[in-house]
PDB file of N, CA and C in Angstrom:
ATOM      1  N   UNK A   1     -27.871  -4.560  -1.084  1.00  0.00           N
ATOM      2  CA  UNK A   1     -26.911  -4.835  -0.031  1.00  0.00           C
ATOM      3  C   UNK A   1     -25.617  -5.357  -0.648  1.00  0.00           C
ATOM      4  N   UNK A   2     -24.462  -4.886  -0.228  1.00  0.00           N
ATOM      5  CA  UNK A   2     -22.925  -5.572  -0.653  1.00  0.00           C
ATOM      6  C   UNK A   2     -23.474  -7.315  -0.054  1.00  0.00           C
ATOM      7  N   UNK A   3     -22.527  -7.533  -1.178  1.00  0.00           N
ATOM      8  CA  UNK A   3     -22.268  -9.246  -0.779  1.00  0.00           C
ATOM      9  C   UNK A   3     -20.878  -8.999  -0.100  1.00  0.00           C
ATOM     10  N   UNK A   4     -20.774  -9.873   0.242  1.00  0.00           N
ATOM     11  CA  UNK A   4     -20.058 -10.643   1.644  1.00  0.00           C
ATOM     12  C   UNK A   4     -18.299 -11.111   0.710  1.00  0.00           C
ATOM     13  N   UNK A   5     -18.882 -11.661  -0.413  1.00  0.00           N
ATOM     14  CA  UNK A   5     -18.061 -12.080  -1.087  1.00  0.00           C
ATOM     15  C   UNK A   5     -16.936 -10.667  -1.498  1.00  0.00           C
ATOM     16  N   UNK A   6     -17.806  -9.350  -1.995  1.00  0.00           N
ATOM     17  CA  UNK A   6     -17.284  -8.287  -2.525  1.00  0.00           C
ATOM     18  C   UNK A   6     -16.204  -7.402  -1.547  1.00  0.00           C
ATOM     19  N   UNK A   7     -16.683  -8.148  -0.305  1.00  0.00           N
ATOM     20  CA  UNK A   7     -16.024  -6.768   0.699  1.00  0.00           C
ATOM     21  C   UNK A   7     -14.708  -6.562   0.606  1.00  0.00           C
ATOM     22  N   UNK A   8     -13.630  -7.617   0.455  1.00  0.00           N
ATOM     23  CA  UNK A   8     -12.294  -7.042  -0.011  1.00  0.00           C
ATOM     24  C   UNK A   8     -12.385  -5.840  -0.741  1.00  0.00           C
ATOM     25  N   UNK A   9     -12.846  -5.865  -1.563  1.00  0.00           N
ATOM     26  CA  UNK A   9     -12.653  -5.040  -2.567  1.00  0.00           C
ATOM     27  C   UNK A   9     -13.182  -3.537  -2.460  1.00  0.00           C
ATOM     28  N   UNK A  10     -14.164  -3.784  -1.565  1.00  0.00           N
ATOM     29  CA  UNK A  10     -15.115  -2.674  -1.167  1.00  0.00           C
ATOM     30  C   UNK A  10     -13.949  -1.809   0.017  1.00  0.00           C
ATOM     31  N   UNK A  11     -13.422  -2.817   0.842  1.00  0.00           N
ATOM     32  CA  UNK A  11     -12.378  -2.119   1.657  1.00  0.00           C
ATOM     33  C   UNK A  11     -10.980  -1.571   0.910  1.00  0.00           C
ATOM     34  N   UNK A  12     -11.027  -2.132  -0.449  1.00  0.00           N
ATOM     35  CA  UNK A  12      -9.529  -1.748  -1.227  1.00  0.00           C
ATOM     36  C   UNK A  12     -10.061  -0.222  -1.671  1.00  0.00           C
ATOM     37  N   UNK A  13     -11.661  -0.211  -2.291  1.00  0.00           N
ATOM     38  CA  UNK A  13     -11.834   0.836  -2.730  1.00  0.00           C
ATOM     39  C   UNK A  13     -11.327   1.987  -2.057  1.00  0.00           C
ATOM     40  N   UNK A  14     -12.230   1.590  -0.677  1.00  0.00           N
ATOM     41  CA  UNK A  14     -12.273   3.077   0.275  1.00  0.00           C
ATOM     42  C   UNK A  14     -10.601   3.278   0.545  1.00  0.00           C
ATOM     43  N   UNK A  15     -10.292   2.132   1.260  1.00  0.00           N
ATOM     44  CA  UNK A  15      -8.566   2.922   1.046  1.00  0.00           C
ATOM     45  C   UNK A  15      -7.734   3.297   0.352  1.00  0.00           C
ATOM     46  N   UNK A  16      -8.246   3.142  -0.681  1.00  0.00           N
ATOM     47  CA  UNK A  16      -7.356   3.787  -2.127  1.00  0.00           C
ATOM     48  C   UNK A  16      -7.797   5.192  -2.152  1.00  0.00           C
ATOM     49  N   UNK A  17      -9.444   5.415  -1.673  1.00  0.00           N
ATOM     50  CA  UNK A  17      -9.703   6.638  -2.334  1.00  0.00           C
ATOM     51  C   UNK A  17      -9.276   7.713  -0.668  1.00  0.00           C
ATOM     52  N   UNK A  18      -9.173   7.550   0.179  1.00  0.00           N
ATOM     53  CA  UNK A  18      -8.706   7.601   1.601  1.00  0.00           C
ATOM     54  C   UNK A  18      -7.419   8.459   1.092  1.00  0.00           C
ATOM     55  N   UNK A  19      -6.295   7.218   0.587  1.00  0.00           N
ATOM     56  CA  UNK A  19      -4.549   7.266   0.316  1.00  0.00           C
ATOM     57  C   UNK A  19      -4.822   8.762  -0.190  1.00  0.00           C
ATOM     58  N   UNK A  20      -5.577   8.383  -1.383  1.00  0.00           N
ATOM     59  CA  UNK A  20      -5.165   8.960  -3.079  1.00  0.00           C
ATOM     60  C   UNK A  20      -5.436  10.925  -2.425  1.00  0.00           C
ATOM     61  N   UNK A  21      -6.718  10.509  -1.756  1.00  0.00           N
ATOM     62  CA  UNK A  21      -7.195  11.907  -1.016  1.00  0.00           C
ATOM     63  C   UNK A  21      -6.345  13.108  -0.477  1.00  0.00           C
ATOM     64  N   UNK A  22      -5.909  11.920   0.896  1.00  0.00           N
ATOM     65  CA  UNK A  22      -4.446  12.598   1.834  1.00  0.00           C
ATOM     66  C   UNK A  22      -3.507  12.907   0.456  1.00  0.00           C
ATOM     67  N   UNK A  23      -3.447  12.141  -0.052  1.00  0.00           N
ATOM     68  CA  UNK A  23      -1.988  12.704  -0.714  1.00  0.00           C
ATOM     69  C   UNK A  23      -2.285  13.735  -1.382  1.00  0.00           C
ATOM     70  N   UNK A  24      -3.531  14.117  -2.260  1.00  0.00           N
ATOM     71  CA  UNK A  24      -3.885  15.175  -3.181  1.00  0.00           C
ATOM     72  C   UNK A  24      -4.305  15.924  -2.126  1.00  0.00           C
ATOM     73  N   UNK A  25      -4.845  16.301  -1.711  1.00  0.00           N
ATOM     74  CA  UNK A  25      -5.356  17.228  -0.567  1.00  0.00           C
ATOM     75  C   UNK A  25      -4.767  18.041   0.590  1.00  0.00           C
ATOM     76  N   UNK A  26      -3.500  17.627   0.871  1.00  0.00           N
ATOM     77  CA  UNK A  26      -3.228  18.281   2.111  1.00  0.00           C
ATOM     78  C   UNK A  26      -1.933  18.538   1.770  1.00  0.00           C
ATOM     79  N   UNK A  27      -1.360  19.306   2.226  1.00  0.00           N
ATOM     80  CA  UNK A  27      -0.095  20.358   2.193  1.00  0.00           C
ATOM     81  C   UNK A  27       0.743  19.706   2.882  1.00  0.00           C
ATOM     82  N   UNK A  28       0.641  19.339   4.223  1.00  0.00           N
ATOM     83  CA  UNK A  28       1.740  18.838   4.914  1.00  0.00           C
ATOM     84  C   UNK A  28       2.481  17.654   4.613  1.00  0.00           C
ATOM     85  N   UNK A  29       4.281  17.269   4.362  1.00  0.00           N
ATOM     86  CA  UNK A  29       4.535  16.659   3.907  1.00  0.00           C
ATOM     87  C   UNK A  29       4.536  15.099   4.393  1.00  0.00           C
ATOM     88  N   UNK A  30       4.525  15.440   5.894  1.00  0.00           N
ATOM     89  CA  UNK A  30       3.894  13.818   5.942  1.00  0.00           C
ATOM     90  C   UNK A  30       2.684  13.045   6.227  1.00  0.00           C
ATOM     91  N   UNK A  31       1.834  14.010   6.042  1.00  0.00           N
ATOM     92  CA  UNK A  31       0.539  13.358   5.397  1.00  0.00           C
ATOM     93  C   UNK A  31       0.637  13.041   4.623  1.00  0.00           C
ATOM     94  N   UNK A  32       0.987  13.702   3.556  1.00  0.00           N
ATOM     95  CA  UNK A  32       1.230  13.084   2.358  1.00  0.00           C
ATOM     96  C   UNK A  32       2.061  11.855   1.789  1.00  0.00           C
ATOM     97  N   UNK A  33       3.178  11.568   3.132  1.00  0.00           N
ATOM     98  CA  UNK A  33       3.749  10.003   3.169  1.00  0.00           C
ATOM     99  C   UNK A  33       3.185   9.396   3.740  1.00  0.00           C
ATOM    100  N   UNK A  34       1.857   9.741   4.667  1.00  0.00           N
ATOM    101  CA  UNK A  34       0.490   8.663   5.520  1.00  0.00           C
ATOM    102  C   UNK A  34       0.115   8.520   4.539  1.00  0.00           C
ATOM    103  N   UNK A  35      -0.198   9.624   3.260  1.00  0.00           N
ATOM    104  CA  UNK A  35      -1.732   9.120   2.315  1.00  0.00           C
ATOM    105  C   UNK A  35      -0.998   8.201   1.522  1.00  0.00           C
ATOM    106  N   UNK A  36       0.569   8.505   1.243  1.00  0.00           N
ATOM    107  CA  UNK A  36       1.134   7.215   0.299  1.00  0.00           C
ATOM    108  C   UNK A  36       0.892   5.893   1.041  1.00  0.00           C
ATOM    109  N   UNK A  37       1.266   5.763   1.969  1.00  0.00           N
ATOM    110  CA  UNK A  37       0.957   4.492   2.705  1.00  0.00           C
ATOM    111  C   UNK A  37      -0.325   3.589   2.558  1.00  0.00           C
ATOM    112  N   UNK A  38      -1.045   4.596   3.112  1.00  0.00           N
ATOM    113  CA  UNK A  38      -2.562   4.360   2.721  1.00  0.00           C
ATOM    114  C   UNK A  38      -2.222   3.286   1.592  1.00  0.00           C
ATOM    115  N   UNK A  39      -2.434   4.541   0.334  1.00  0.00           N
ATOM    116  CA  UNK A  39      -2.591   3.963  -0.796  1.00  0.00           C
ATOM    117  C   UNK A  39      -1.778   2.600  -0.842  1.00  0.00           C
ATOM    118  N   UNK A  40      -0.858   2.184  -0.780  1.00  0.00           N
ATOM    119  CA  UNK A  40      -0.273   1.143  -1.006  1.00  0.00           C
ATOM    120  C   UNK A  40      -0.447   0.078  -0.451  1.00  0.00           C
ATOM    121  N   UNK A  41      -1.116   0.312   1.108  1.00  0.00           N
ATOM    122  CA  UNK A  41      -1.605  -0.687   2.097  1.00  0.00           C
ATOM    123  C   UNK A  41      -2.811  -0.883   1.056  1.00  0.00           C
ATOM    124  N   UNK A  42      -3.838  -0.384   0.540  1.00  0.00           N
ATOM    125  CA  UNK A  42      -4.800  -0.794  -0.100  1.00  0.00           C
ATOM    126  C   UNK A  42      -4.730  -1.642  -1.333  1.00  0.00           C
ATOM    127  N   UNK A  43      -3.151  -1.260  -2.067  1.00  0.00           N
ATOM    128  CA  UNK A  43      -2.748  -1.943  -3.060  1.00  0.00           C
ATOM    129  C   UNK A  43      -2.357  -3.682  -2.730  1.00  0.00           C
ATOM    130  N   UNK A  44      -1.926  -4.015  -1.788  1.00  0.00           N
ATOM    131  CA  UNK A  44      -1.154  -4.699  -1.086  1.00  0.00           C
ATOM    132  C   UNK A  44      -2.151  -5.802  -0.717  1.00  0.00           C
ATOM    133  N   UNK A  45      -3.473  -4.888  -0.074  1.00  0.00           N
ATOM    134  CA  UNK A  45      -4.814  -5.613   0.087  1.00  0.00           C
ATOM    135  C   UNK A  45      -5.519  -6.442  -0.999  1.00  0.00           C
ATOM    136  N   UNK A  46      -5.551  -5.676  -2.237  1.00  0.00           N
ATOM    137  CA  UNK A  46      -6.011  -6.092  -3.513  1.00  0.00           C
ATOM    138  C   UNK A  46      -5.392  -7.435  -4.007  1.00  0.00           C
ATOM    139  N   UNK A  47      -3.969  -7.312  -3.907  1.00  0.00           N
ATOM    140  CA  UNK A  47      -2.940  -8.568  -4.742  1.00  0.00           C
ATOM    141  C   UNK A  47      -3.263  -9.539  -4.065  1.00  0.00           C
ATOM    142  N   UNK A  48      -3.317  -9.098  -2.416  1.00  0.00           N
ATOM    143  CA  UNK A  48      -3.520 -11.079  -1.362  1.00  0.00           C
ATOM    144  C   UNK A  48      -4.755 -11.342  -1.784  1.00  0.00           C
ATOM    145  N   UNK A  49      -5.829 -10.489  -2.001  1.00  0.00           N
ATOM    146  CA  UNK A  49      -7.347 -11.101  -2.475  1.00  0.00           C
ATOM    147  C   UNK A  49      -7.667 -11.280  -3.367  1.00  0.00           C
ATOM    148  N   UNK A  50      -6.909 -11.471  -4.447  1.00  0.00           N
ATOM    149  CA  UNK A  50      -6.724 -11.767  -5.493  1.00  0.00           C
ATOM    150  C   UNK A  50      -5.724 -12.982  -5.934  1.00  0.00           C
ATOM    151  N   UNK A  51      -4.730 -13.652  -4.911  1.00  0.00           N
ATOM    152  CA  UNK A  51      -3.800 -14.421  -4.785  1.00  0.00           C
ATOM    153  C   UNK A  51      -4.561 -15.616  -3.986  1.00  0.00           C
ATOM    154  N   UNK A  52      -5.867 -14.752  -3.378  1.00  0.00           N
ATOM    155  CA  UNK A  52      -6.459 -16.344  -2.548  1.00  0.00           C
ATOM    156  C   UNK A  52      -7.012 -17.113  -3.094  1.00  0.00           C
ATOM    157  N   UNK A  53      -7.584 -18.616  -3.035  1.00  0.00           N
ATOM    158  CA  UNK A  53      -8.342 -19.256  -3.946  1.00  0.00           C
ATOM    159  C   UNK A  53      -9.072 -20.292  -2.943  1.00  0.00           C
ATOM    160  N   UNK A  54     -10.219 -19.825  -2.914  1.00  0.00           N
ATOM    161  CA  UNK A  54     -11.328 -20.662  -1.883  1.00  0.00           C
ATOM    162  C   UNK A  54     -11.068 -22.186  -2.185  1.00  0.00           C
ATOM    163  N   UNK A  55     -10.444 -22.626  -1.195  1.00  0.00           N
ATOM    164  CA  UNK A  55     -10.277 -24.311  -1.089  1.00  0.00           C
ATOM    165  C   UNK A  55      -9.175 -24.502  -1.712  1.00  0.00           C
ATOM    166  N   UNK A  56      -8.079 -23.679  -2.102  1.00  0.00           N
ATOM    167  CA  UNK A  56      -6.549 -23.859  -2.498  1.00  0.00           C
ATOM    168  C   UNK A  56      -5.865 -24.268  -1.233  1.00  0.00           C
ATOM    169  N   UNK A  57      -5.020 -24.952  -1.677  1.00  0.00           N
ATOM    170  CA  UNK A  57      -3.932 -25.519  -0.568  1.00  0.00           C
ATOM    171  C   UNK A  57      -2.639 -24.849  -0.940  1.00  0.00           C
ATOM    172  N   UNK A  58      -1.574 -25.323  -0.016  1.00  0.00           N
ATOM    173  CA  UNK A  58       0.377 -24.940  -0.340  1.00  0.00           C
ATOM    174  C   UNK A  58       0.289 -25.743  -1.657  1.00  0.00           C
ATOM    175  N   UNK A  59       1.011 -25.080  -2.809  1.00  0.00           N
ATOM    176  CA  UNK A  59       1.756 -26.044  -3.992  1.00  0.00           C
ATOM    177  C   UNK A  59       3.091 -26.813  -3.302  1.00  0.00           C
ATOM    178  N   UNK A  60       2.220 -27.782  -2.810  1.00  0.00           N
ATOM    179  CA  UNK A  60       3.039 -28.701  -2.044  1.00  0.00           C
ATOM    180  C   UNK A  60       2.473 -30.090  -2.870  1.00  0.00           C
ATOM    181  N   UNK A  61       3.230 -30.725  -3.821  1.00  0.00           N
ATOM    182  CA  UNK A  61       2.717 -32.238  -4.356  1.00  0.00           C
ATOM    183  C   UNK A  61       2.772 -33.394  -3.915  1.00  0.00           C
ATOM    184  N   UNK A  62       2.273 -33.829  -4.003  1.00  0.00           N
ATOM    185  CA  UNK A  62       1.950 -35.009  -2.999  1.00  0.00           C
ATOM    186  C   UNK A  62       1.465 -36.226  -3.826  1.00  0.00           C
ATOM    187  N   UNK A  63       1.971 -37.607  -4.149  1.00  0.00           N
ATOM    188  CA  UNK A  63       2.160 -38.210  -5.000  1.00  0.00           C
ATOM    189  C   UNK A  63       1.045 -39.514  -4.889  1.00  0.00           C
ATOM    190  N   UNK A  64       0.164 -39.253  -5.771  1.00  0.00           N
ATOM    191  CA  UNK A  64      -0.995 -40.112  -5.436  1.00  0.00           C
ATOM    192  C   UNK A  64      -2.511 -39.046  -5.816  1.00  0.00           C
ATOM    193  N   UNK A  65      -2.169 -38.087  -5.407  1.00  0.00           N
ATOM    194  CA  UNK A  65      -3.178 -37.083  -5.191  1.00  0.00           C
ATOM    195  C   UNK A  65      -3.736 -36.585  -6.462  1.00  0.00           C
ATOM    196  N   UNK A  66      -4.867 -36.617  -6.726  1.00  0.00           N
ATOM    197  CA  UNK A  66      -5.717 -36.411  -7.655  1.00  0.00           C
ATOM    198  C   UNK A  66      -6.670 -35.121  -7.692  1.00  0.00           C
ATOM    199  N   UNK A  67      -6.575 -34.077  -9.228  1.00  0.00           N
ATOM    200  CA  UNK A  67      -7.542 -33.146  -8.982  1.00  0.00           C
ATOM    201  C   UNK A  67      -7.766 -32.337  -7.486  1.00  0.00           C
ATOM    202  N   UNK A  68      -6.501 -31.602  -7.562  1.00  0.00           N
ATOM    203  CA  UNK A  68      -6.172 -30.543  -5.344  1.00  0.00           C
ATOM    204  C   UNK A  68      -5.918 -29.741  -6.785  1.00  0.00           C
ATOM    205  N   UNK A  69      -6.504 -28.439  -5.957  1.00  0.00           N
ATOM    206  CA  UNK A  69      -6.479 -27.146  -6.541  1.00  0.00           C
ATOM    207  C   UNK A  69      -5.699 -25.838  -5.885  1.00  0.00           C
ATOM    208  N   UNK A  70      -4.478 -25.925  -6.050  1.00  0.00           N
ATOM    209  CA  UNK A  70      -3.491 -25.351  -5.446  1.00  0.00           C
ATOM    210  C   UNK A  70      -3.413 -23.368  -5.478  1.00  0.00           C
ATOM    211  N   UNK A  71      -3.235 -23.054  -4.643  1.00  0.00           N
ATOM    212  CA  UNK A  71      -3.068 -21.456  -4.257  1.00  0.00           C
ATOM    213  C   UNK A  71      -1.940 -21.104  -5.177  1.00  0.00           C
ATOM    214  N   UNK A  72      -1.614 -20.316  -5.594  1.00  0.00           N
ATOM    215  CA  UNK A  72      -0.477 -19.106  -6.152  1.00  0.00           C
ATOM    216  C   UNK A  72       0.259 -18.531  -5.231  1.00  0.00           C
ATOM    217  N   UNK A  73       1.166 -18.471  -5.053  1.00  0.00           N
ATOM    218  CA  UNK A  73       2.014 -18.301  -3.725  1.00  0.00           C
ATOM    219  C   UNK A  73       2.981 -16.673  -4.683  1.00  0.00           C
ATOM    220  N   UNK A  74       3.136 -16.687  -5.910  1.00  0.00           N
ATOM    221  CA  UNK A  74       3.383 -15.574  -6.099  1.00  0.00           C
ATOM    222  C   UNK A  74       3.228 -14.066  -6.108  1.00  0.00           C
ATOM    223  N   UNK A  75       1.837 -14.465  -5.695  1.00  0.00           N
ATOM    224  CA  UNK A  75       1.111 -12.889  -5.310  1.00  0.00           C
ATOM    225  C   UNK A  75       1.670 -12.667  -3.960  1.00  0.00           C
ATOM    226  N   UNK A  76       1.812 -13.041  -3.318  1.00  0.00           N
ATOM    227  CA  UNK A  76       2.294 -12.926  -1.747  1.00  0.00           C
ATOM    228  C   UNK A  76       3.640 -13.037  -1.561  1.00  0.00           C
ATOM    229  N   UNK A  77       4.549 -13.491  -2.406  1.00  0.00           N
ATOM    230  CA  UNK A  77       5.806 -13.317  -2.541  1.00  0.00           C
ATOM    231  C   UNK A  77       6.073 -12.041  -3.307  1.00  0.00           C
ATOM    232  N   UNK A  78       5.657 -11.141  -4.248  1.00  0.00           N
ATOM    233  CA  UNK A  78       5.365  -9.878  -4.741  1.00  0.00           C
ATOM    234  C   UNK A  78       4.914  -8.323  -3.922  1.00  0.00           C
ATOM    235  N   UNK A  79       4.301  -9.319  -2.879  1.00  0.00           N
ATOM    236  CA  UNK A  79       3.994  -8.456  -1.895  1.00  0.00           C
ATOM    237  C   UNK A  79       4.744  -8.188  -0.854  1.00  0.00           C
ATOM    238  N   UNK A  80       5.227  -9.160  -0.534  1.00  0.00           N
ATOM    239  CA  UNK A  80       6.289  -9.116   0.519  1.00  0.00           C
ATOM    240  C   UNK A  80       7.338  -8.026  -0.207  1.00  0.00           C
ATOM    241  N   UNK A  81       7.867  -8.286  -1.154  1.00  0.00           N
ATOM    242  CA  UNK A  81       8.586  -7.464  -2.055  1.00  0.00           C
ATOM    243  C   UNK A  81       8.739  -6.125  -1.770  1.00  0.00           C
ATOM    244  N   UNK A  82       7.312  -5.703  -2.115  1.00  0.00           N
ATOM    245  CA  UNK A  82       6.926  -4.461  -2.140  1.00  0.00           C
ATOM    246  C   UNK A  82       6.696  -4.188  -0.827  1.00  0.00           C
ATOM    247  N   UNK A  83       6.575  -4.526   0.180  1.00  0.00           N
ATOM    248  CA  UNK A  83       5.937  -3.937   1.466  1.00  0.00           C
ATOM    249  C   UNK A  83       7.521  -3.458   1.672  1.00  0.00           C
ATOM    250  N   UNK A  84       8.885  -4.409   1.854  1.00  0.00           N
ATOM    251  CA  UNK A  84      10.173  -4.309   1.960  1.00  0.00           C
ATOM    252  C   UNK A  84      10.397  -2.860   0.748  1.00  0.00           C
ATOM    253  N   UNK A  85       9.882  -2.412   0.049  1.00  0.00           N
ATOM    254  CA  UNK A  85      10.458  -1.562  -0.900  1.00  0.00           C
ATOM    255  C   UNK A  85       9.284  -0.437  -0.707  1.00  0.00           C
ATOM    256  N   UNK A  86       8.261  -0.368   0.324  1.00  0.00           N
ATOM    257  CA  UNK A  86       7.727   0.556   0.401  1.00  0.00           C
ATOM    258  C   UNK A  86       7.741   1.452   2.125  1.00  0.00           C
ATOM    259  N   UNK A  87       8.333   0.255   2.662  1.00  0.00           N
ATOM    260  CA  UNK A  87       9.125   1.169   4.140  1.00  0.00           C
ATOM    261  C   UNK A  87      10.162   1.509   3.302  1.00  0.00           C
ATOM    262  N   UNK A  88      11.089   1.355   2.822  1.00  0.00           N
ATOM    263  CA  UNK A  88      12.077   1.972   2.533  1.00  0.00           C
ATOM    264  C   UNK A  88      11.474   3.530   1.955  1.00  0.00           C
ATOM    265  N   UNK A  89      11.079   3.017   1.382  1.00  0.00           N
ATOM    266  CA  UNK A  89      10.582   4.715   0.757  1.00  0.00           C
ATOM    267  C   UNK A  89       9.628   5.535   1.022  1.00  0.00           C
ATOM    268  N   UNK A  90       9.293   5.208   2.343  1.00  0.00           N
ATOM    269  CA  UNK A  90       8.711   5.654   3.569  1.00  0.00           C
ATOM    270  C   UNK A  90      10.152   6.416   4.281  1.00  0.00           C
ATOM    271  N   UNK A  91      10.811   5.591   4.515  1.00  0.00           N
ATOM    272  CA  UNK A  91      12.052   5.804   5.499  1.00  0.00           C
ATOM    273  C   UNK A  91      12.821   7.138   4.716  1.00  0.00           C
ATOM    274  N   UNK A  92      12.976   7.070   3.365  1.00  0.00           N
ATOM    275  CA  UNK A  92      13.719   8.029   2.132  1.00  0.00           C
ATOM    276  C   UNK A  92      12.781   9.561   2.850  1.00  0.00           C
ATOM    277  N   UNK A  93      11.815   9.325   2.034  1.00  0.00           N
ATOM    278  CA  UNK A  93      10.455  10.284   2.029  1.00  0.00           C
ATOM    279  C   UNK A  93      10.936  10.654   3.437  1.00  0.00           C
ATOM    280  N   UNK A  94      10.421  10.201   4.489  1.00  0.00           N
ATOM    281  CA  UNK A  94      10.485  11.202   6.078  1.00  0.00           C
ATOM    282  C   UNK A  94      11.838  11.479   6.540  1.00  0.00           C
ATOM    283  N   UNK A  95      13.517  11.318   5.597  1.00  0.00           N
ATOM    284  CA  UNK A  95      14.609  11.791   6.030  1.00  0.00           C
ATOM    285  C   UNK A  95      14.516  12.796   5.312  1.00  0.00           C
ATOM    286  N   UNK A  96      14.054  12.859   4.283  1.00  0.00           N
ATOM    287  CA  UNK A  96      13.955  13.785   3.121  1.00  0.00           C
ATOM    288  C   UNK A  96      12.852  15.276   3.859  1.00  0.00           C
ATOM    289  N   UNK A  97      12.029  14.852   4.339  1.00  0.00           N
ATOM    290  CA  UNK A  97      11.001  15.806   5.682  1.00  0.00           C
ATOM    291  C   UNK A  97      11.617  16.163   6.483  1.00  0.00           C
ATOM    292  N   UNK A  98      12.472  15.474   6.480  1.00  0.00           N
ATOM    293  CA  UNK A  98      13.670  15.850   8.350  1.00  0.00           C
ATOM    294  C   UNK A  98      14.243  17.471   7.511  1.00  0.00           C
ATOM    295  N   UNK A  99      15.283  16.826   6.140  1.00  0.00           N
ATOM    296  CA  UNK A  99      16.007  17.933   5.523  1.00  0.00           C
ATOM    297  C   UNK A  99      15.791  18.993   5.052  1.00  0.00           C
ATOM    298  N   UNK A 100      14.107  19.138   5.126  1.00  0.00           N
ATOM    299  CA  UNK A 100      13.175  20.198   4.591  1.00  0.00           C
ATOM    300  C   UNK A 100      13.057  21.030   5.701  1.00  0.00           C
ATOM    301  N   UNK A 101      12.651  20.207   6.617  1.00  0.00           N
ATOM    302  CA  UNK A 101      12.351  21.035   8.036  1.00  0.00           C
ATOM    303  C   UNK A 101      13.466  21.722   8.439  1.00  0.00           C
ATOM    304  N   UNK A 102      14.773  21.093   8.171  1.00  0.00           N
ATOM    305  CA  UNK A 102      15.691  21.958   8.463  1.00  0.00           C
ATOM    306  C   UNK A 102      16.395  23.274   7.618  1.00  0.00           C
ATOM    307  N   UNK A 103      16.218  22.782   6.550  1.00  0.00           N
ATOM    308  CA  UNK A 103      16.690  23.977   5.560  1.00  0.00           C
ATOM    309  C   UNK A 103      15.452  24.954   5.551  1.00  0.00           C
ATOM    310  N   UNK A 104      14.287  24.958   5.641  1.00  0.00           N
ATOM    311  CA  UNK A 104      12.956  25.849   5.348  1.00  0.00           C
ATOM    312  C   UNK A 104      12.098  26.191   7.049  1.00  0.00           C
ATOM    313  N   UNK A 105      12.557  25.499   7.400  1.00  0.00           N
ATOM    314  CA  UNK A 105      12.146  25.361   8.753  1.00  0.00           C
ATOM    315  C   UNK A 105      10.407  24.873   8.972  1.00  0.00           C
ATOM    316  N   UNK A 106       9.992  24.671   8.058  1.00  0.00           N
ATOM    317  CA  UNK A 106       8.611  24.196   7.869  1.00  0.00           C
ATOM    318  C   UNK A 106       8.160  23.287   7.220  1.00  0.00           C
ATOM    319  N   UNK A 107       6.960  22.073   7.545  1.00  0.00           N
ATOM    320  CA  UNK A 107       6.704  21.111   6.171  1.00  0.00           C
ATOM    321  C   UNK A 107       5.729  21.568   5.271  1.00  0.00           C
ATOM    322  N   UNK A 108       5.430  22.282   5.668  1.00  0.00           N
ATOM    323  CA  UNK A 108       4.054  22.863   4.799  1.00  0.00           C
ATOM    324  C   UNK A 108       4.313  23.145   3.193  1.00  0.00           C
ATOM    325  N   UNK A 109       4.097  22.820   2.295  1.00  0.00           N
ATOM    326  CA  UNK A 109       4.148  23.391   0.819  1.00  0.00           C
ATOM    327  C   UNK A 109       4.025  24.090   0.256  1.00  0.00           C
ATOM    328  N   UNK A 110       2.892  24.878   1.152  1.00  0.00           N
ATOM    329  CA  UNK A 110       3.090  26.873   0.398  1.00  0.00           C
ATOM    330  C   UNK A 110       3.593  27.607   0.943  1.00  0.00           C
ATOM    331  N   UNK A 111       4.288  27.548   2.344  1.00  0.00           N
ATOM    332  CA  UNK A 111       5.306  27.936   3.173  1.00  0.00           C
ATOM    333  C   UNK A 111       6.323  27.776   2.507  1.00  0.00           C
ATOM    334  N   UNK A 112       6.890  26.682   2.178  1.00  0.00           N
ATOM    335  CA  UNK A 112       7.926  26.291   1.515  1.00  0.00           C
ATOM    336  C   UNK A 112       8.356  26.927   0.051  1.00  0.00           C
ATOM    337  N   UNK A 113       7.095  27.048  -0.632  1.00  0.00           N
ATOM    338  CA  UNK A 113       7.385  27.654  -2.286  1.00  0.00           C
ATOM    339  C   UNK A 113       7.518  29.288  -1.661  1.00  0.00           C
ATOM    340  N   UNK A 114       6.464  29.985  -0.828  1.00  0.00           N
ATOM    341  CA  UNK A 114       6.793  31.131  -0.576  1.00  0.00           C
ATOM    342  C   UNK A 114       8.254  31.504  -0.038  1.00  0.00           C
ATOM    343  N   UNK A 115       8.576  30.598   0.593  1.00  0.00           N
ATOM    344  CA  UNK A 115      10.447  30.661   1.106  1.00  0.00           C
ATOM    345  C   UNK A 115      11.358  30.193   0.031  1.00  0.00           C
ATOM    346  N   UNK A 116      11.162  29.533  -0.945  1.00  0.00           N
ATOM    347  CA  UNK A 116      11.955  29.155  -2.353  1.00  0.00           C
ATOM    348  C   UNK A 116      12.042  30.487  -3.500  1.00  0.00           C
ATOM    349  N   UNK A 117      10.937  30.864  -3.325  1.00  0.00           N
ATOM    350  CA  UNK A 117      10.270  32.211  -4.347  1.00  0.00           C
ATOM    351  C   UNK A 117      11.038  33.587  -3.473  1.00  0.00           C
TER     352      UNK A 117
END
């Protein structure tokens, strides 16, 4: 049986392999900016569960206080980062789908090489 403890990780797996799937697998171009998503939502998942620390507090000091075992606040500031730099390139990616659809008239990828060719 999975432990209880593992399941982050067990849920990072499957959505990585979910992302990684859509994106290798399917022709249409914005599936293929869902399966990026995916993937990165799973990435995103990994860093906070990995940034948590059972019985960590805010690195907030407090003067007197003895042996407090404080959280990492940089994994989640990294993330924030990236979530801000991965709509964007979400937003790039599906104007970039808009300009396809209009010049080729289709999103499809072997539609598209057959109309390039």
């Amino acid at each position: 049986m999975i432990g209880l403890g593992l399941f982050n990780y067990w849920v990072v797996i499957f959505l990585m392999m979910v992302g990684f799937y859509t994106l290798i697998a399917r022709g249409n171009l914005v599936k293929k900016i869902i399966g990026l998503n995916i993937f990165q939502t799973s990435v995103f998942i990994l860093y906070i569960t990995m940034g948590k620390i059972a019985g960590g507090t805010a690195p907030i000091f407090v003067q007197g206080e003895q042996e407090v075992v404080y959280s990492n606040p940089i994994p989640h500031v990294l993330i924030l980062t990236a979530i801000v730099v991965g709509v964007a390139t979400s937003a790039l990616g599906l104007s970039l789908v808009v300009r396809i659809n209009e010049a080729f008239g289709t999103i499809e990828e072997d539609e598209i090489e057959d109309t390039a060719l």
